[in-house]
PDB file of N, CA and C in Angstrom:
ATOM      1  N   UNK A   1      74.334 109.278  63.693  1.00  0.00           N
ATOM      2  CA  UNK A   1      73.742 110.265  62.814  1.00  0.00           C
ATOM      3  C   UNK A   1      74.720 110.702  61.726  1.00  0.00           C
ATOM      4  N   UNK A   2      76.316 111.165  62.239  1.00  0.00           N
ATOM      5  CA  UNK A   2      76.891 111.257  61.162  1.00  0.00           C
ATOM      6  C   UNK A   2      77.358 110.439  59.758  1.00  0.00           C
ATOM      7  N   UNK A   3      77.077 108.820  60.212  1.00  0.00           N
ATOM      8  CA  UNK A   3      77.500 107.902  59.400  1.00  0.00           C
ATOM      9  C   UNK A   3      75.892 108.035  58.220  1.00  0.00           C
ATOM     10  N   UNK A   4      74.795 108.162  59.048  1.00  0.00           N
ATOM     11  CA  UNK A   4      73.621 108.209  58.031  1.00  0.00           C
ATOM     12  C   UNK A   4      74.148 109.460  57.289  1.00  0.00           C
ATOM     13  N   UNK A   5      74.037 110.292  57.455  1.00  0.00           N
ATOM     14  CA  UNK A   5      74.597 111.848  56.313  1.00  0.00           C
ATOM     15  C   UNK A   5      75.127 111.477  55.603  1.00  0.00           C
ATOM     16  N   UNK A   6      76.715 110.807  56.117  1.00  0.00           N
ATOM     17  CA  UNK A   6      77.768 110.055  54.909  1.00  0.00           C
ATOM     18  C   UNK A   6      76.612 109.541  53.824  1.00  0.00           C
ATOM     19  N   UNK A   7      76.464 108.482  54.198  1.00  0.00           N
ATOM     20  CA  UNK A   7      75.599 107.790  53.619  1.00  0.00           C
ATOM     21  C   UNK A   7      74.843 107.940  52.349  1.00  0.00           C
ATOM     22  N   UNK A   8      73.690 109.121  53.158  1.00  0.00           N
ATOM     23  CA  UNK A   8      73.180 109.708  51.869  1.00  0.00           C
ATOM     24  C   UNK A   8      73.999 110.594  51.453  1.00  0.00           C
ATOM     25  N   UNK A   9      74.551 110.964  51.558  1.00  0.00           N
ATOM     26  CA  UNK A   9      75.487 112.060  50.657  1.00  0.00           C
ATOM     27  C   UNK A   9      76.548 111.670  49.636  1.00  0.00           C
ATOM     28  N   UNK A  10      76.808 110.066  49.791  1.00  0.00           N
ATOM     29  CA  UNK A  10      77.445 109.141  48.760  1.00  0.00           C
ATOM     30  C   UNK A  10      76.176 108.584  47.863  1.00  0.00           C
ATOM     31  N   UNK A  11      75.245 108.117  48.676  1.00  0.00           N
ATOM     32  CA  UNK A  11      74.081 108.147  47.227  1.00  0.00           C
ATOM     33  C   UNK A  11      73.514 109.119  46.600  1.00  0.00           C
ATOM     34  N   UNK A  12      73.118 110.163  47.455  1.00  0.00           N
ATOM     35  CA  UNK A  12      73.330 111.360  46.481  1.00  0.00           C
ATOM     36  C   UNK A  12      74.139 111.863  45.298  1.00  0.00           C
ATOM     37  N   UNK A  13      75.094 111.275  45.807  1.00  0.00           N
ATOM     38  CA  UNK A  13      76.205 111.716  44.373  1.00  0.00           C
ATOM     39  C   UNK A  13      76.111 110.696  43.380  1.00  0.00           C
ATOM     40  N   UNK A  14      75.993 109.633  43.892  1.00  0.00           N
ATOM     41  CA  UNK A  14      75.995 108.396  43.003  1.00  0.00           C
ATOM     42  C   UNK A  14      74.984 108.352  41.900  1.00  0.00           C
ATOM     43  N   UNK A  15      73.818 108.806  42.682  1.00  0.00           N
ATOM     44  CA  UNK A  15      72.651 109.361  42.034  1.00  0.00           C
ATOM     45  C   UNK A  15      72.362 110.350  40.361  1.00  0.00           C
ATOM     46  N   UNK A  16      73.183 111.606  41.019  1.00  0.00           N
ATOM     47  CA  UNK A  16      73.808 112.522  40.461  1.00  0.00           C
ATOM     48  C   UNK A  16      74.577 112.277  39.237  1.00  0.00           C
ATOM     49  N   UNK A  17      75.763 111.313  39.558  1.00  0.00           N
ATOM     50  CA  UNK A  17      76.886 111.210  38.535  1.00  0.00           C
ATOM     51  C   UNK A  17      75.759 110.692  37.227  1.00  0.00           C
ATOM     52  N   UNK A  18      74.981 109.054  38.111  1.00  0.00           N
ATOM     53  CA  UNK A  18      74.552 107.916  37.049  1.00  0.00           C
ATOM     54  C   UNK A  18      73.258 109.508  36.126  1.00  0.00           C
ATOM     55  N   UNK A  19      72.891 110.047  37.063  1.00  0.00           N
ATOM     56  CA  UNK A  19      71.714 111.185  36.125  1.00  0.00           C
ATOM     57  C   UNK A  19      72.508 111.718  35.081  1.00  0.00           C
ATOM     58  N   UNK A  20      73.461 112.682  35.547  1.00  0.00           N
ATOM     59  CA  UNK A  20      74.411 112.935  34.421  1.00  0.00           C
ATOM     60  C   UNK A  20      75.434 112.541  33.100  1.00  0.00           C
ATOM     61  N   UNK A  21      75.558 111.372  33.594  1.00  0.00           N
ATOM     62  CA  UNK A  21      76.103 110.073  32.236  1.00  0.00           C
ATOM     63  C   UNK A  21      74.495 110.133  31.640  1.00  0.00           C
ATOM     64  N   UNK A  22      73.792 109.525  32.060  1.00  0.00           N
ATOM     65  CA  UNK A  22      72.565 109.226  31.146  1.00  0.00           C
ATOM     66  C   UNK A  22      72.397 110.601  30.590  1.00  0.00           C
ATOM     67  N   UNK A  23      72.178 111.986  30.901  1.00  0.00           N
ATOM     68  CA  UNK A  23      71.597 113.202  30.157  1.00  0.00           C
ATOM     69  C   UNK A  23      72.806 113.355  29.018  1.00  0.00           C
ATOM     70  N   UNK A  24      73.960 113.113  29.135  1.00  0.00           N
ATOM     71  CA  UNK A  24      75.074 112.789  28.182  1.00  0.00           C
ATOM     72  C   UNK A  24      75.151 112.344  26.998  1.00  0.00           C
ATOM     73  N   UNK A  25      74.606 110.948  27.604  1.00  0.00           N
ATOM     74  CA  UNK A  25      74.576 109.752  26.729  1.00  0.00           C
ATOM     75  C   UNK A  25      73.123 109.904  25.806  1.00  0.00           C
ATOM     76  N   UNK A  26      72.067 110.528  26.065  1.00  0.00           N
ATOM     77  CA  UNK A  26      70.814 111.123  25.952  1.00  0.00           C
ATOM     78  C   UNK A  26      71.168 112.130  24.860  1.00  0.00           C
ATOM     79  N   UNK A  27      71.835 113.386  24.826  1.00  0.00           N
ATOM     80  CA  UNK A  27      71.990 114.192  24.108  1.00  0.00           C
ATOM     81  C   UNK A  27      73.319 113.651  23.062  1.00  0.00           C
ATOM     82  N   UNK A  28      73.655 113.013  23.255  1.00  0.00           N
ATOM     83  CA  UNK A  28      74.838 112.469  22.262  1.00  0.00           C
ATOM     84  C   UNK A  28      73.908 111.320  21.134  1.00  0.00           C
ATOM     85  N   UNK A  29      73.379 110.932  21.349  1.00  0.00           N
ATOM     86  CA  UNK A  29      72.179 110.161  20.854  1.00  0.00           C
ATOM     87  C   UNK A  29      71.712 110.804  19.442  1.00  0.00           C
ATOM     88  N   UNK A  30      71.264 111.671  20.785  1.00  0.00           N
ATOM     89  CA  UNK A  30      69.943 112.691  19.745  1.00  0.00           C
ATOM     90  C   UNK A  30      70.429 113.587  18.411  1.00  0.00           C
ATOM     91  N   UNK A  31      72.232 113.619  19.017  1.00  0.00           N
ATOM     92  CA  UNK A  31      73.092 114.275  18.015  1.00  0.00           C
ATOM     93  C   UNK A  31      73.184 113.748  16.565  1.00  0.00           C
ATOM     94  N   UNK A  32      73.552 112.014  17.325  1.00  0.00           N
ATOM     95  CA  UNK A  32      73.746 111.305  16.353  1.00  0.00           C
ATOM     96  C   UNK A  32      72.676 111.116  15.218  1.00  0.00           C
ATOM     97  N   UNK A  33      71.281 110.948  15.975  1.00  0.00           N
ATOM     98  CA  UNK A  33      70.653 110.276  14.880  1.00  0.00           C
ATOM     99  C   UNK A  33      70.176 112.084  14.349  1.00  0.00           C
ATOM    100  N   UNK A  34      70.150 113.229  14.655  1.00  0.00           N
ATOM    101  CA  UNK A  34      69.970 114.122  14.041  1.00  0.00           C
ATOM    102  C   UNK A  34      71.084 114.593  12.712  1.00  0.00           C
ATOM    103  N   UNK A  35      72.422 114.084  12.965  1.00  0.00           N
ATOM    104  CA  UNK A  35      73.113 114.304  12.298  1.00  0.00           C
ATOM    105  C   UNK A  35      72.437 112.694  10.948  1.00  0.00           C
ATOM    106  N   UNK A  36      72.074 111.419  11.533  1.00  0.00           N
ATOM    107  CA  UNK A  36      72.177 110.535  10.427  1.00  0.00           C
ATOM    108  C   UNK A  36      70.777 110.805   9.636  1.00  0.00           C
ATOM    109  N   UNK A  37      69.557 111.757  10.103  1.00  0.00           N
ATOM    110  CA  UNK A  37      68.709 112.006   9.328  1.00  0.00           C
ATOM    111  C   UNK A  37      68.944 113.121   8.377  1.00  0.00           C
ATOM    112  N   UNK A  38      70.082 114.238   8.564  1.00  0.00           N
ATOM    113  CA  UNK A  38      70.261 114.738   7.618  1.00  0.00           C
ATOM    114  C   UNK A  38      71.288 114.409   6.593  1.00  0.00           C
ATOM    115  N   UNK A  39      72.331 113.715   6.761  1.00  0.00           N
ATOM    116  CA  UNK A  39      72.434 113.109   5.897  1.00  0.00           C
ATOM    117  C   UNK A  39      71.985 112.354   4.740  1.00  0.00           C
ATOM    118  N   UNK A  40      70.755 111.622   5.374  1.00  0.00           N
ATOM    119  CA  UNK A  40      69.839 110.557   4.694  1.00  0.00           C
ATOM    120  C   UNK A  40      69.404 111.889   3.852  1.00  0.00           C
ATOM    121  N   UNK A  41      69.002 112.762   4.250  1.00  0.00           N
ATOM    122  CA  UNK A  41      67.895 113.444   3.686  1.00  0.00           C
ATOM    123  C   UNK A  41      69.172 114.150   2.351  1.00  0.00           C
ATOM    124  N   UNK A  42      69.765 114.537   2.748  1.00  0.00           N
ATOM    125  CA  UNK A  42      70.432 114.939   1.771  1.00  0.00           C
ATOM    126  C   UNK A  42      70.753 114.030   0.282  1.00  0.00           C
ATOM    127  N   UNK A  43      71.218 112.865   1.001  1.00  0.00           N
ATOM    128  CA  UNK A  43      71.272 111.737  -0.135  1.00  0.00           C
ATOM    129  C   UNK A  43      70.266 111.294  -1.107  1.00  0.00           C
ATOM    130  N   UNK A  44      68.950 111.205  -0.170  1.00  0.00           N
ATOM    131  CA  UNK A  44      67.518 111.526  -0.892  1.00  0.00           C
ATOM    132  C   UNK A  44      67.673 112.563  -1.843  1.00  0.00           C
ATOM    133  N   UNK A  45      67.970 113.527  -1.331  1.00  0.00           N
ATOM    134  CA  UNK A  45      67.944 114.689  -2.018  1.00  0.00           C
ATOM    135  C   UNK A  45      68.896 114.609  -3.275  1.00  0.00           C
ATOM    136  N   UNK A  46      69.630 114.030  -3.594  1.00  0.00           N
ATOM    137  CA  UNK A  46      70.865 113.710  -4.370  1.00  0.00           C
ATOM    138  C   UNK A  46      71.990 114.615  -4.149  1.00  0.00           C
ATOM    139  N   UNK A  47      72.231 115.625  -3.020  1.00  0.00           N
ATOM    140  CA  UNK A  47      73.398 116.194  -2.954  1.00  0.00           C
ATOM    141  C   UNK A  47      74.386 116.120  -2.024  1.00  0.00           C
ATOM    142  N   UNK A  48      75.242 116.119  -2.637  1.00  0.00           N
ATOM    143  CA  UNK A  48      76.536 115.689  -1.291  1.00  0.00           C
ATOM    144  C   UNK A  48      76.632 116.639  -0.619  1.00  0.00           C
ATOM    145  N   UNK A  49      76.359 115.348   0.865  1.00  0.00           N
ATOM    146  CA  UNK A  49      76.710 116.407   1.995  1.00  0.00           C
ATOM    147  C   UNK A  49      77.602 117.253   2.062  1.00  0.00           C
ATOM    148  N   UNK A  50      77.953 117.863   2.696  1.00  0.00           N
ATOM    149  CA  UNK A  50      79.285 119.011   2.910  1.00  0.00           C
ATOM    150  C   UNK A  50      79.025 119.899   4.194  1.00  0.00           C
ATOM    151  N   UNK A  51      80.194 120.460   4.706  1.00  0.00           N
ATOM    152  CA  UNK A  51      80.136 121.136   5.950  1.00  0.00           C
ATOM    153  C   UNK A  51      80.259 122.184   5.182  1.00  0.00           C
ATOM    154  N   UNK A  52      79.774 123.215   5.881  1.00  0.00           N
ATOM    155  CA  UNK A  52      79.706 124.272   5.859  1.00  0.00           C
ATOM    156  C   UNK A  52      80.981 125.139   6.875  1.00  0.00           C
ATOM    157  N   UNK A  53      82.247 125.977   6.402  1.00  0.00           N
ATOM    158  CA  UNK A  53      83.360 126.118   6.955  1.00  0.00           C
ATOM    159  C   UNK A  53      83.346 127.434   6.696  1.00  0.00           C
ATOM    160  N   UNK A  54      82.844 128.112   5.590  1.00  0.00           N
ATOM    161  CA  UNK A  54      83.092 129.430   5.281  1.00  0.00           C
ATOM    162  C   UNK A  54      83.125 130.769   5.973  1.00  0.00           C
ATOM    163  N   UNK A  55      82.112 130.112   6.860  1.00  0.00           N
ATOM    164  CA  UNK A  55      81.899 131.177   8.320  1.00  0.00           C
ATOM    165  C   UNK A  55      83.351 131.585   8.955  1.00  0.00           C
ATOM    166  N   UNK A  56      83.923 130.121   9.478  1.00  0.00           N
ATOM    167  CA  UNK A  56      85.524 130.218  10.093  1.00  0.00           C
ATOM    168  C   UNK A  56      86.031 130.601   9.209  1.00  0.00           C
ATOM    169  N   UNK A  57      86.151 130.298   8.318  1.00  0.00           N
ATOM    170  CA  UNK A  57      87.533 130.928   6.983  1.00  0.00           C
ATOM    171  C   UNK A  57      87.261 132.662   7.306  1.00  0.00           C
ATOM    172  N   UNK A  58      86.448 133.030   6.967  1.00  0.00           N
ATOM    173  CA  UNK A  58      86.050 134.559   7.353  1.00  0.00           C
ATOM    174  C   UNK A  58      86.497 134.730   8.165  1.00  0.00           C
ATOM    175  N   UNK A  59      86.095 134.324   9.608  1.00  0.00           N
ATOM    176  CA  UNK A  59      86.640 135.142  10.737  1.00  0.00           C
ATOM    177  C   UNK A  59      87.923 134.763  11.115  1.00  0.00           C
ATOM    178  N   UNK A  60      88.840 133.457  10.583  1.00  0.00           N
ATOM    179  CA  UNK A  60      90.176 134.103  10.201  1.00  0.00           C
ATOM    180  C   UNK A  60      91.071 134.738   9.580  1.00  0.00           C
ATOM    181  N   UNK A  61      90.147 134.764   8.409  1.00  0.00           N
ATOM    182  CA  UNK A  61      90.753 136.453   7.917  1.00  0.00           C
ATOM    183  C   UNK A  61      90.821 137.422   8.203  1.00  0.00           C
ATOM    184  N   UNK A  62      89.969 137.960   9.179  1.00  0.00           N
ATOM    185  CA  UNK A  62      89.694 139.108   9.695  1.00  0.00           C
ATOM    186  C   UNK A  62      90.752 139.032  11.066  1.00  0.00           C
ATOM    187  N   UNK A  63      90.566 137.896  11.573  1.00  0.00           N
ATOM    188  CA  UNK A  63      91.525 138.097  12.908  1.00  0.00           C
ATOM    189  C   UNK A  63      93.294 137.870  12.457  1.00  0.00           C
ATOM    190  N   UNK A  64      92.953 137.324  11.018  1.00  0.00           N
ATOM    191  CA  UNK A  64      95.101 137.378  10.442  1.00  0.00           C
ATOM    192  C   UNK A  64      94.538 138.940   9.867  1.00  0.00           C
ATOM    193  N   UNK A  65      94.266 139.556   9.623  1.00  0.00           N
ATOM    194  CA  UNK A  65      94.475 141.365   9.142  1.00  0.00           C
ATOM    195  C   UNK A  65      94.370 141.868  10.199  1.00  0.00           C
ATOM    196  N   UNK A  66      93.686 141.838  11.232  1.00  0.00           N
ATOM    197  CA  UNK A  66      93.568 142.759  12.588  1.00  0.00           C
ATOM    198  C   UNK A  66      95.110 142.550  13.026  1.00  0.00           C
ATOM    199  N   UNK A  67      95.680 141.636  13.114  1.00  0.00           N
ATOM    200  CA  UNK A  67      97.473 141.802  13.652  1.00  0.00           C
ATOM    201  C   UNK A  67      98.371 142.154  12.445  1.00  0.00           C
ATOM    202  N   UNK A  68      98.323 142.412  11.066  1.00  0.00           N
ATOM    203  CA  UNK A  68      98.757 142.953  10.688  1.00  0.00           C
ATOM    204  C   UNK A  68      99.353 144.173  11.493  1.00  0.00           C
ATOM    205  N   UNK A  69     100.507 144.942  10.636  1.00  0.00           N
ATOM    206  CA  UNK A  69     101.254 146.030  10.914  1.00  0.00           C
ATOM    207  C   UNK A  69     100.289 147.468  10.737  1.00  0.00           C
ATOM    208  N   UNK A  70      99.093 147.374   9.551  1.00  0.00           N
ATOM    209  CA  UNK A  70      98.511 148.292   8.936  1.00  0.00           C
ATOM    210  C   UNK A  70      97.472 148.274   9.130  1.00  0.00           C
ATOM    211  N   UNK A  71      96.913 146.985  10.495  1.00  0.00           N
ATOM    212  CA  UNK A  71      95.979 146.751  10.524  1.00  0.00           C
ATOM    213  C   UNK A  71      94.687 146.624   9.501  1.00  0.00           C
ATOM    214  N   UNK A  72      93.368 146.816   9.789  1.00  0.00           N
ATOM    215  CA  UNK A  72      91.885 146.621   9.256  1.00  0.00           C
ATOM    216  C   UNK A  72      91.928 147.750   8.014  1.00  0.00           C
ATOM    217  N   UNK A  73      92.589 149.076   8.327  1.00  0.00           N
ATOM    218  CA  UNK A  73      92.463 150.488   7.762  1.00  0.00           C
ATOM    219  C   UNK A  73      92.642 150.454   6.216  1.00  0.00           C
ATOM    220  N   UNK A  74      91.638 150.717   5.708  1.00  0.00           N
ATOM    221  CA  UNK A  74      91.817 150.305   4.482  1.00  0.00           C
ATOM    222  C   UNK A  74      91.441 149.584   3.707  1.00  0.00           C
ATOM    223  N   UNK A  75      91.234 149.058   2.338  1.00  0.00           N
ATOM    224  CA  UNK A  75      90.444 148.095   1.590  1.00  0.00           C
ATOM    225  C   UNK A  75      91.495 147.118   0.921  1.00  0.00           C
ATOM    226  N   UNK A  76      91.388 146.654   0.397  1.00  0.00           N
ATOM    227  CA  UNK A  76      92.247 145.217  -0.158  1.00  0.00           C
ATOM    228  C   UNK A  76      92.081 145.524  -1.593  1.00  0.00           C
ATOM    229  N   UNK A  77      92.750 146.094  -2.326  1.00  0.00           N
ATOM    230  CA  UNK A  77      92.708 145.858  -3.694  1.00  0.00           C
ATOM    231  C   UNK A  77      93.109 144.374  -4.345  1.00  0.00           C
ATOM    232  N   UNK A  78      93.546 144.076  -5.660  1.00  0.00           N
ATOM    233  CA  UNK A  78      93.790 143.203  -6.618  1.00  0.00           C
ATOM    234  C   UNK A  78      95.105 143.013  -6.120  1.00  0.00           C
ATOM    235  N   UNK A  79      95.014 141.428  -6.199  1.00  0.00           N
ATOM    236  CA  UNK A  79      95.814 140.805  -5.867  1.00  0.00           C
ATOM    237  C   UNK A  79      96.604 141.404  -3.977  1.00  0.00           C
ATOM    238  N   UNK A  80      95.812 141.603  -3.543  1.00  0.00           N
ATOM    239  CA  UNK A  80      95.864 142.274  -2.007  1.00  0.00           C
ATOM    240  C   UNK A  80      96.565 143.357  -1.495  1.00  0.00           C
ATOM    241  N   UNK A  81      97.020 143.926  -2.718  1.00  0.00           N
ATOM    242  CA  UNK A  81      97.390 145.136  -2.627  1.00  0.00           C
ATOM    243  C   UNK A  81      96.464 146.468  -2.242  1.00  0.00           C
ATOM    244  N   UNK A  82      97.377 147.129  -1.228  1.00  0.00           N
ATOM    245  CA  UNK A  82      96.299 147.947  -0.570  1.00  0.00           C
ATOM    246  C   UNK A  82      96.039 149.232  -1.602  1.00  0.00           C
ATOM    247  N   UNK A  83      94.403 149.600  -1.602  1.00  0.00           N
ATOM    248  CA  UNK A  83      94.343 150.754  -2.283  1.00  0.00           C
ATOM    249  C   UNK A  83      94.035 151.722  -1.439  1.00  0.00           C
ATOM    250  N   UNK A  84      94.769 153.037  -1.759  1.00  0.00           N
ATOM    251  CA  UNK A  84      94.890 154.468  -0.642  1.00  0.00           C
ATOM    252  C   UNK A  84      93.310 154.598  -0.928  1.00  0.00           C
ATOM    253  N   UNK A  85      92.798 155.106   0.491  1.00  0.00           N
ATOM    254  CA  UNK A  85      91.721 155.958   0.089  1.00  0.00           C
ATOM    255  C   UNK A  85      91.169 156.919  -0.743  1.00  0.00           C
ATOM    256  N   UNK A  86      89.950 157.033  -1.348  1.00  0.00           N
ATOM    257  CA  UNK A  86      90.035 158.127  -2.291  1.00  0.00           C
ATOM    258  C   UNK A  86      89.863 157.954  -3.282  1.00  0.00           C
ATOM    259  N   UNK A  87      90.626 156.474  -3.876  1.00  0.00           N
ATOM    260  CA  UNK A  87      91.187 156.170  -4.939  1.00  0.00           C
ATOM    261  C   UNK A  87      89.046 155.655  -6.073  1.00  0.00           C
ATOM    262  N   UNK A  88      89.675 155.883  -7.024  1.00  0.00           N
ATOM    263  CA  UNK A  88      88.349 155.625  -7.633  1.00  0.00           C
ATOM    264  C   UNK A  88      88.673 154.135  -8.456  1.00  0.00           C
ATOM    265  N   UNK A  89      88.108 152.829  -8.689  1.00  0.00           N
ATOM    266  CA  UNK A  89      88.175 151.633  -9.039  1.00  0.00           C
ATOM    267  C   UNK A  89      87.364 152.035 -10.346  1.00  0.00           C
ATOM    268  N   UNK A  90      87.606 151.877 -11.977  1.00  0.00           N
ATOM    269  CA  UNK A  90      86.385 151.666 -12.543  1.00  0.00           C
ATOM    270  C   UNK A  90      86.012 150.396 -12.919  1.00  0.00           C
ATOM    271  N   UNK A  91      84.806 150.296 -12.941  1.00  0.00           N
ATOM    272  CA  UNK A  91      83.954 148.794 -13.398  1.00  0.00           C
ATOM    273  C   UNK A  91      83.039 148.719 -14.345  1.00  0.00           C
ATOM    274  N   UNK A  92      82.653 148.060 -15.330  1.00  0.00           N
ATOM    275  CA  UNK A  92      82.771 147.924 -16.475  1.00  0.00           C
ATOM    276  C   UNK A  92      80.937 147.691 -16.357  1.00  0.00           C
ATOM    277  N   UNK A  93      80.168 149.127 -16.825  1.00  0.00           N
ATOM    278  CA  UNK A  93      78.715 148.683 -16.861  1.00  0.00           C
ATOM    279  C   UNK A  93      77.956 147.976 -17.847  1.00  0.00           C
ATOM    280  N   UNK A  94      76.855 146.874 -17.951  1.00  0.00           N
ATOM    281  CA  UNK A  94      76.263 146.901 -18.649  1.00  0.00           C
ATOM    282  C   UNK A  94      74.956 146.469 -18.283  1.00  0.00           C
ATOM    283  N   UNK A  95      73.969 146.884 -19.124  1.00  0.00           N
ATOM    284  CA  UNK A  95      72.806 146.673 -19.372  1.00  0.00           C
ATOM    285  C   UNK A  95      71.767 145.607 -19.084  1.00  0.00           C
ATOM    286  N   UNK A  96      71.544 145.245 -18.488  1.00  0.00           N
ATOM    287  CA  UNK A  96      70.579 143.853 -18.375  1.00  0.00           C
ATOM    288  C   UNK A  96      68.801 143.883 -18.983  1.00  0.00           C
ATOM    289  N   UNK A  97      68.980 143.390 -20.004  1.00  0.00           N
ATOM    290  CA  UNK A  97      67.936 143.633 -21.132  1.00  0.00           C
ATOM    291  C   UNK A  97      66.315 142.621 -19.954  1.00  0.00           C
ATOM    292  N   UNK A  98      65.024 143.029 -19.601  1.00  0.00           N
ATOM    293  CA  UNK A  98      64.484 142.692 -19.229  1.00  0.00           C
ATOM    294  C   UNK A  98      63.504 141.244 -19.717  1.00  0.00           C
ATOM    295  N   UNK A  99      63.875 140.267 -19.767  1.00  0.00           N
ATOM    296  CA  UNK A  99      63.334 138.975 -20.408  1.00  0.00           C
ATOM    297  C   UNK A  99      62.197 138.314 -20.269  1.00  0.00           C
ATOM    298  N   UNK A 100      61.946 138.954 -18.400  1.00  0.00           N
ATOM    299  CA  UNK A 100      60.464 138.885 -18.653  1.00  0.00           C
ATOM    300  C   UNK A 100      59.063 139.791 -18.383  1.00  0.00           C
ATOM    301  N   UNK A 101      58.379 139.699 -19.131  1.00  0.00           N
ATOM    302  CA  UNK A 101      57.662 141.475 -18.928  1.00  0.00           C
ATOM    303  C   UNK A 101      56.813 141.111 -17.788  1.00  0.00           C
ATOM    304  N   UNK A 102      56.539 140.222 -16.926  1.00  0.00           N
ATOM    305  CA  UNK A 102      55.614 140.469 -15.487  1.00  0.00           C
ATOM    306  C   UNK A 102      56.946 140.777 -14.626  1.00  0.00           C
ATOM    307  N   UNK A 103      58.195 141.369 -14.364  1.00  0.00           N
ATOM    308  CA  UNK A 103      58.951 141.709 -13.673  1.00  0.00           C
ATOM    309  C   UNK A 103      58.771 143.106 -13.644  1.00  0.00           C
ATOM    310  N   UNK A 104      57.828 143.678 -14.925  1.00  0.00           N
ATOM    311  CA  UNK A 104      58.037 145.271 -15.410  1.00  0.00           C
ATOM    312  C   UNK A 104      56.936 145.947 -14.201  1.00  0.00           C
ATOM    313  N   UNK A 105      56.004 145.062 -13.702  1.00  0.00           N
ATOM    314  CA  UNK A 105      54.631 145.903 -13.102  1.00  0.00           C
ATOM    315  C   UNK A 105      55.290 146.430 -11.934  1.00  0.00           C
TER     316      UNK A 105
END
């Protein structure tokens, strides 16, 4: 009786492993050709692909200022110089003349 248990309990796994390579090999697939239809589609489209990174660039900026000495506190002026609170920035208004009149209703 104990050698039958062995038994199945080595095809069981065997079972197991070969299920799991295939759901692997299955989703790596699906990656691929999802990644080669957007490409295509893009090229159709005439624009070069590109990754999209800007997300990470952000949140390492935020995590290189959080260890700063002066930490987050505070705003980033010109050229990254910090501006004290309080402080008033002026910015230069103008007018945006309305060009088209069904924007007016």
């Amino acid at each position: 009786m104990n050698a039958l248990s062995t038994l199945f309990s080595i095809a069981t796994r065997l079972v197991l492993a070969a299920a799991s390579i295939v759901l692997f090999l299955v989703v790596l697939a699906a990656g691929l050709v999802i990644f080669g239809v957007v490409l295509l589609w893009s090229l159709v489209r005439g624009r070069k692909p590109t990754l999209q990174t800007a997300t990470f660039q952000r949140a390492a900026q935020f995590r290189s200022q959080a260890f700063r000495p002066g930490g987050m506190n505070g705003m980033n002026g010109i050229n990254g110089n910090r501006v004290p609170p309080g402080e008033v920035i002026d910015a230069e208004v103008r007018e945006v003349p309305n060009v088209d009149p069904r924007l007016e209703r």
